[in-house]
C-alpha atoms as a PDB file:
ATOM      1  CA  UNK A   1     101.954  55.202  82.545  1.00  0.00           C
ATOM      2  CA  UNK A   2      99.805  57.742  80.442  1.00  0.00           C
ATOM      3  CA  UNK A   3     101.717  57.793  77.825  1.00  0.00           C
ATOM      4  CA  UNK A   4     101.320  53.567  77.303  1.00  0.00           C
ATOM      5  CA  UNK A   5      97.555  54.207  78.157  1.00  0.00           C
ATOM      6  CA  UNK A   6      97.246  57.066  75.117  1.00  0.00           C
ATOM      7  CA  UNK A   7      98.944  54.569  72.678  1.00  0.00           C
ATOM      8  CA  UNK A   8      96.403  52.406  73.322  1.00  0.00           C
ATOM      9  CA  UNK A   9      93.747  55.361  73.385  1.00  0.00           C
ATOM     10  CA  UNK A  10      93.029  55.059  76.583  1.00  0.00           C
ATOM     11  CA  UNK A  11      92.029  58.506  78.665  1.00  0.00           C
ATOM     12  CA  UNK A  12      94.004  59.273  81.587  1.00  0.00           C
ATOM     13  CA  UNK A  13      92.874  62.212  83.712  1.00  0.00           C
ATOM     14  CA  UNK A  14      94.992  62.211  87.614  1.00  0.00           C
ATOM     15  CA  UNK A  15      92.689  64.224  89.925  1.00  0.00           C
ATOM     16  CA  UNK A  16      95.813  66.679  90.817  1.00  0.00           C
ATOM     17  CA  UNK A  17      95.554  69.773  88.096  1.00  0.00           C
ATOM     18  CA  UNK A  18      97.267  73.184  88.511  1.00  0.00           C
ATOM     19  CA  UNK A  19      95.022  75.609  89.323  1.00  0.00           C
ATOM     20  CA  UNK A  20      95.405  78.131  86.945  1.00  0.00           C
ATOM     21  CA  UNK A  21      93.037  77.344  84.013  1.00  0.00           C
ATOM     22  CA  UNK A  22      95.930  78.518  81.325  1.00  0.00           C
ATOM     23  CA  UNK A  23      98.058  76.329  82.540  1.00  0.00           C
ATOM     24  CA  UNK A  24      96.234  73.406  82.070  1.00  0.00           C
ATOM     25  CA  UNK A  25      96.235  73.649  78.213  1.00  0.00           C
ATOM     26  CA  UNK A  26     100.019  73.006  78.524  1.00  0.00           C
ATOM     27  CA  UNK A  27      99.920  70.563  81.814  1.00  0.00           C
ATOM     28  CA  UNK A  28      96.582  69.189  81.828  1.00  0.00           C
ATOM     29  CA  UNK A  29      97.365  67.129  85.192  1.00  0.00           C
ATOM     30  CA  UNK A  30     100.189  66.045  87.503  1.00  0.00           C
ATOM     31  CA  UNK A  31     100.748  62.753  87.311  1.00  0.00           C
ATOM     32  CA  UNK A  32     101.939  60.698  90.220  1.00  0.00           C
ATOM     33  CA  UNK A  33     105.132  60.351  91.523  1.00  0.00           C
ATOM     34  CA  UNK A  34     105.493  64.221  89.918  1.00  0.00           C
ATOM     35  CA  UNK A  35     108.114  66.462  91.263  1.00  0.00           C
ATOM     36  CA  UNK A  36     107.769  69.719  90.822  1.00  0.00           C
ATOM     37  CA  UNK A  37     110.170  72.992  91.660  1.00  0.00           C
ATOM     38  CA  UNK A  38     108.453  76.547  91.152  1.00  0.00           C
ATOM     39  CA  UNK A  39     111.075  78.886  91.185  1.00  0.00           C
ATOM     40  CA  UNK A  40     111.652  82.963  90.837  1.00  0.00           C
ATOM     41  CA  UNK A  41     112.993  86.191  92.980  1.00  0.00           C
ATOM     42  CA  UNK A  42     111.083  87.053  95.960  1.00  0.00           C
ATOM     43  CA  UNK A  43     107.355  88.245  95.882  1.00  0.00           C
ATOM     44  CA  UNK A  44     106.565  86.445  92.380  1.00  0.00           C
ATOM     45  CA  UNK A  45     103.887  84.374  93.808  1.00  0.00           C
ATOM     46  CA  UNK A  46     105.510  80.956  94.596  1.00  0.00           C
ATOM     47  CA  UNK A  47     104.059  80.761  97.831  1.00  0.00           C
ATOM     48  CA  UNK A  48     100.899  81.946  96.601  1.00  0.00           C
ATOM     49  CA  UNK A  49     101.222  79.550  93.734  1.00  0.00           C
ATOM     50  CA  UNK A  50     101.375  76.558  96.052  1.00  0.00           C
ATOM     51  CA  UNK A  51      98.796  77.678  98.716  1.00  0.00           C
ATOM     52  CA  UNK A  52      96.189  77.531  95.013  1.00  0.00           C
ATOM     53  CA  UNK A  53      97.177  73.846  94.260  1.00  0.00           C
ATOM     54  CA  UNK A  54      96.579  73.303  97.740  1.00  0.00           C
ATOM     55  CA  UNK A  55      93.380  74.788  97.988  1.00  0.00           C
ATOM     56  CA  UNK A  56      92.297  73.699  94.798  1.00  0.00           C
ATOM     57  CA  UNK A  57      93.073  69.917  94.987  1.00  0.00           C
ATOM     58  CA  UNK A  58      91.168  70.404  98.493  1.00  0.00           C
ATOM     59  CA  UNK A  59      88.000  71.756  96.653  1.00  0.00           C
ATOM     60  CA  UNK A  60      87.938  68.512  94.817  1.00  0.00           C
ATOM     61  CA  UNK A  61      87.944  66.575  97.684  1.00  0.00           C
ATOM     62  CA  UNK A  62      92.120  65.303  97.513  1.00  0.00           C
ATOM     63  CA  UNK A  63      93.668  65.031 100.881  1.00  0.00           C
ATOM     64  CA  UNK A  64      96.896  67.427 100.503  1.00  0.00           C
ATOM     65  CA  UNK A  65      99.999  68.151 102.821  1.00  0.00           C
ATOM     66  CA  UNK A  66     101.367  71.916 103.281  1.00  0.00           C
ATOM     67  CA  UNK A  67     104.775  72.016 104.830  1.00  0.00           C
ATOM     68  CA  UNK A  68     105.534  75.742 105.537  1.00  0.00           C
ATOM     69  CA  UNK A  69     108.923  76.611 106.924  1.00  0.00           C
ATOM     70  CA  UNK A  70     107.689  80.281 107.853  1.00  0.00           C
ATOM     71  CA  UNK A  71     104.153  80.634 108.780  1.00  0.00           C
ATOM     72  CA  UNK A  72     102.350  78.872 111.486  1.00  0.00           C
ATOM     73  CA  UNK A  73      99.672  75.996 110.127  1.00  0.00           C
ATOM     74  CA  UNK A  74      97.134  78.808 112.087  1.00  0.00           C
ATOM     75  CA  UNK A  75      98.514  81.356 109.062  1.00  0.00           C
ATOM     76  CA  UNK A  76      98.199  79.026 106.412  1.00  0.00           C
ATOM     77  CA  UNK A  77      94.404  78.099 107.478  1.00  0.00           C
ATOM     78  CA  UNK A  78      93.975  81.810 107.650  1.00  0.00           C
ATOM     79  CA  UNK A  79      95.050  82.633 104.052  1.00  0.00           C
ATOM     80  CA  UNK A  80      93.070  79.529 102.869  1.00  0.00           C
ATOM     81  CA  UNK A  81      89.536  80.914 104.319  1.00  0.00           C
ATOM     82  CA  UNK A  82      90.637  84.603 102.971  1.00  0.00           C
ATOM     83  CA  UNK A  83      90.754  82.505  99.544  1.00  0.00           C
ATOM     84  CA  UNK A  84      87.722  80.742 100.165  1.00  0.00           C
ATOM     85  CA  UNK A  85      85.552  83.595 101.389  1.00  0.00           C
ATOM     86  CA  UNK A  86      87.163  86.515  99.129  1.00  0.00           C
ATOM     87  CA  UNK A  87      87.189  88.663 102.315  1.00  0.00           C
ATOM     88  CA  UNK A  88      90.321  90.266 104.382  1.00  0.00           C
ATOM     89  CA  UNK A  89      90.775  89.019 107.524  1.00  0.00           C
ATOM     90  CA  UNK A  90      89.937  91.114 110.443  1.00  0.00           C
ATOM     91  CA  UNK A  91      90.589  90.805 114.400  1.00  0.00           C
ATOM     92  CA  UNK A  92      87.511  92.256 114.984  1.00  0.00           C
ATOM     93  CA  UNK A  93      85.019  90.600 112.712  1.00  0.00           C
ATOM     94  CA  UNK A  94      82.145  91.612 115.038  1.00  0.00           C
ATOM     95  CA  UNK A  95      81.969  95.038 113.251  1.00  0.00           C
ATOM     96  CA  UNK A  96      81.385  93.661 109.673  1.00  0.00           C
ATOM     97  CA  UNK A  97      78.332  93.968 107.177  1.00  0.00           C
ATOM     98  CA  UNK A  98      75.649  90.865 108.297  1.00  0.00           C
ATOM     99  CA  UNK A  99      76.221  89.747 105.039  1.00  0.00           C
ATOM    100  CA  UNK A 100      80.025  89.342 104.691  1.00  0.00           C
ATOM    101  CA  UNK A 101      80.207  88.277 108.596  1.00  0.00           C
ATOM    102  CA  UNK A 102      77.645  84.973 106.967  1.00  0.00           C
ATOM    103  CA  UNK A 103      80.318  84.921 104.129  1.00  0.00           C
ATOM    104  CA  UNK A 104      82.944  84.805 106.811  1.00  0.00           C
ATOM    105  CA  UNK A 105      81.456  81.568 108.895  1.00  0.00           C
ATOM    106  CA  UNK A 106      80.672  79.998 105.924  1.00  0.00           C
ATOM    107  CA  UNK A 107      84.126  79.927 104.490  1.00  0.00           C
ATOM    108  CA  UNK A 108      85.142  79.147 107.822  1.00  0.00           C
ATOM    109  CA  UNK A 109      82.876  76.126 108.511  1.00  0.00           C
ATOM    110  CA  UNK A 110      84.312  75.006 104.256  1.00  0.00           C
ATOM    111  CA  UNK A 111      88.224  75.462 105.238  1.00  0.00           C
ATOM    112  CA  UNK A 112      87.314  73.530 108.682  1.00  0.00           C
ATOM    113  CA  UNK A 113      86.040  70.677 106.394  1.00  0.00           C
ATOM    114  CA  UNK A 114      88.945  70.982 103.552  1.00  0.00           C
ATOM    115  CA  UNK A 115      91.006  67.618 103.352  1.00  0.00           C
ATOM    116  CA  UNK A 116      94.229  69.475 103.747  1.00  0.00           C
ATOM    117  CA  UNK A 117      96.639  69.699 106.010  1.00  0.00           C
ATOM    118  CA  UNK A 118      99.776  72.301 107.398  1.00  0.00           C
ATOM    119  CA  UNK A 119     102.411  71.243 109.243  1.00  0.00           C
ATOM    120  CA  UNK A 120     105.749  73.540 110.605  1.00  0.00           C
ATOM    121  CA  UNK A 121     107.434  71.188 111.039  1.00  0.00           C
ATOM    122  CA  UNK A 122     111.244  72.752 111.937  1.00  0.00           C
ATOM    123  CA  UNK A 123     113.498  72.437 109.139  1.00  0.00           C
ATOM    124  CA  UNK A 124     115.050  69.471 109.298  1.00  0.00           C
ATOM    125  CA  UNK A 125     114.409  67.328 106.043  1.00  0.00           C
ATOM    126  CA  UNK A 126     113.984  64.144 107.866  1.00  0.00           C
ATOM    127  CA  UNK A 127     111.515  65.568 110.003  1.00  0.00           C
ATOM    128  CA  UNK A 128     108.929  67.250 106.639  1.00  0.00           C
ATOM    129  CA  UNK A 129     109.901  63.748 104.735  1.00  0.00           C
ATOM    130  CA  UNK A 130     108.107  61.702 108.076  1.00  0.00           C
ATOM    131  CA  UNK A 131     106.006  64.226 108.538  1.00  0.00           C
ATOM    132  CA  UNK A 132     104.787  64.196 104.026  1.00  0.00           C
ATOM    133  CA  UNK A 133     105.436  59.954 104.646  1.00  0.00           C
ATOM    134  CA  UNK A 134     102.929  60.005 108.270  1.00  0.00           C
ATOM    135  CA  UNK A 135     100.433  62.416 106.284  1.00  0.00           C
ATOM    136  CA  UNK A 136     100.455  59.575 103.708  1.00  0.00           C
ATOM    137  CA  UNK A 137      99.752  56.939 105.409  1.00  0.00           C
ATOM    138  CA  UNK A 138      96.882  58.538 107.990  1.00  0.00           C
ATOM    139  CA  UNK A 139      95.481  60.525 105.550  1.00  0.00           C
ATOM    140  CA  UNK A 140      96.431  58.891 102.212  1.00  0.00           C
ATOM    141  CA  UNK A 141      97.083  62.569 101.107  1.00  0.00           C
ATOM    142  CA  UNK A 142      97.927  62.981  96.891  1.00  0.00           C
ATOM    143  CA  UNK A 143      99.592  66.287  96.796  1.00  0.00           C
ATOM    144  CA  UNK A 144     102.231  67.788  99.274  1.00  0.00           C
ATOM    145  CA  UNK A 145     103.923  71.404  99.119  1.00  0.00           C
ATOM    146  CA  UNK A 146     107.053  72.394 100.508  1.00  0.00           C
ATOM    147  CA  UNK A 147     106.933  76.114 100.725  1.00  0.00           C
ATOM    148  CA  UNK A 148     110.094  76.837 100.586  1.00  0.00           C
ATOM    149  CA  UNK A 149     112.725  73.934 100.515  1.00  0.00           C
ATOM    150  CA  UNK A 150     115.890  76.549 100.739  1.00  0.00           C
ATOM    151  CA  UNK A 151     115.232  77.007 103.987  1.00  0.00           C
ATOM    152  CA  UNK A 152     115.464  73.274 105.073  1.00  0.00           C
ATOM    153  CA  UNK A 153     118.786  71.166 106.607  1.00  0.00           C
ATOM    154  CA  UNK A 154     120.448  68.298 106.944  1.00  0.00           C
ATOM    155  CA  UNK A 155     122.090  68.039 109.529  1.00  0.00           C
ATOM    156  CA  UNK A 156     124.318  64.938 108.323  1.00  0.00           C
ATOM    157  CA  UNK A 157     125.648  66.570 104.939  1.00  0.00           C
ATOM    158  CA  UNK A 158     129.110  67.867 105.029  1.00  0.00           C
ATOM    159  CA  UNK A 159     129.831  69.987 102.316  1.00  0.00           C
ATOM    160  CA  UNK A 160     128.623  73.386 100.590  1.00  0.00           C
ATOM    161  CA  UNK A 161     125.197  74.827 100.571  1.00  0.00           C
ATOM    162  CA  UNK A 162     124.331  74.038  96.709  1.00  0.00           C
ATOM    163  CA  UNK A 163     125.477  70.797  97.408  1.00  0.00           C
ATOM    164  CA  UNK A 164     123.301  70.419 100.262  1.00  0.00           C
ATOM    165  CA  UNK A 165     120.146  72.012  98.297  1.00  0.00           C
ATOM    166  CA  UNK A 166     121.011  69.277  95.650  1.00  0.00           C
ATOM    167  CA  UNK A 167     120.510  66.214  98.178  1.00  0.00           C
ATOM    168  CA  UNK A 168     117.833  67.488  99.799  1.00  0.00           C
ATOM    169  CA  UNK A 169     115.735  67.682  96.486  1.00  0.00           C
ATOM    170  CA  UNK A 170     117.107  64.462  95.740  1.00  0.00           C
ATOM    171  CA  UNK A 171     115.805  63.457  98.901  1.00  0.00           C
ATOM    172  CA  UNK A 172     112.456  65.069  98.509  1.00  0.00           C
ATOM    173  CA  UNK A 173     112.307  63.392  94.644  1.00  0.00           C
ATOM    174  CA  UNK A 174     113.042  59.986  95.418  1.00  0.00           C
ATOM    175  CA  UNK A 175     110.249  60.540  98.865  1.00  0.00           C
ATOM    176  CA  UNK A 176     108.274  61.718  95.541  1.00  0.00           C
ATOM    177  CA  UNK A 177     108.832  58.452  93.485  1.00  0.00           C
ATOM    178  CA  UNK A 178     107.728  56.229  96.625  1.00  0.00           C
END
């Protein structure tokens, strides 16, 4: 644990960090086994939120999982180039500046080599928890985002849906702790 390694004054530093500079003062890194829930109303930036951790901890070189329940992995590795490259995605990229069409391929040929990986996967929590536990073992990823876990079921629970929410983060948690 870090906290037996400071006593001893021993430096910790886990290569997962959240990618807003700020926020580091306060959470300087996410240790292992870390569980984290980023919550708000609709159009806050969750999503957004979780798409930077991903595509920061990919920068660094840390194999990471993205489990969307929304967009196709195509999307996701659409958004992460527009992030990489600055630029707005176009259908018709034939048209743009020499420059920013260089920009383009070159955030392109980046994303293409980016350790991460998105999976839509249906919403089923057994099926993301393989699919986070397979991604572990082939890839030996670090980080894994579940964008957004309200929309996921199990199909064995019997009971409310708060309830349900409940057990699936417990679920997700305890895959978490493994």
């Amino acid at each position: 644990s870090s906290d037996l390694a400071a006593m001893e004054g021993k430096m910790i530093d886990y290569p997962i960090k959240p990618p807003i500079k700020n926020m580091r003062k306060i959470i300087p890194f996410h240790e292992p086994g870390e569980y984290v829930i980023v919550g708000g109303r609709t159009g806050m930036g969750k999503s957004f939120y979780g798409l930077n951790c991903i595509y920061s901890a990919s920068l660094e070189g840390i194999p990471t999982c993205y489990i969307n329940l929304e967009n196709t992995p195509k999307n996701i590795q659409k958004r992460i180039w527009q992030m990489e490259s600055g630029l707005e995605f176009r259908r018709d990229m034939s048209r743009m500046p020499d420059a920013d069409f260089k920009k383009a391929t070159e955030a392109w040929d980046m994303v293409q080599k980016m350790p991460f990986k998105s999976h839509h996967t249906g919403r089923s929590v057994n099926s993301i928890l393989n699919t986070i536990r397979q991604d572990y073992y082939e890839r030996g990823i670090q980080l894994a985002v579940i964008d957004y876990i309200q929309l996921m079921r199990d199909v064995q629970f019997k009971g409310n849906r708060p309830a349900e929410i409940a057990e699936i983060s417990a679920e997700v948690r305890s895959l978490s702790l493994d």
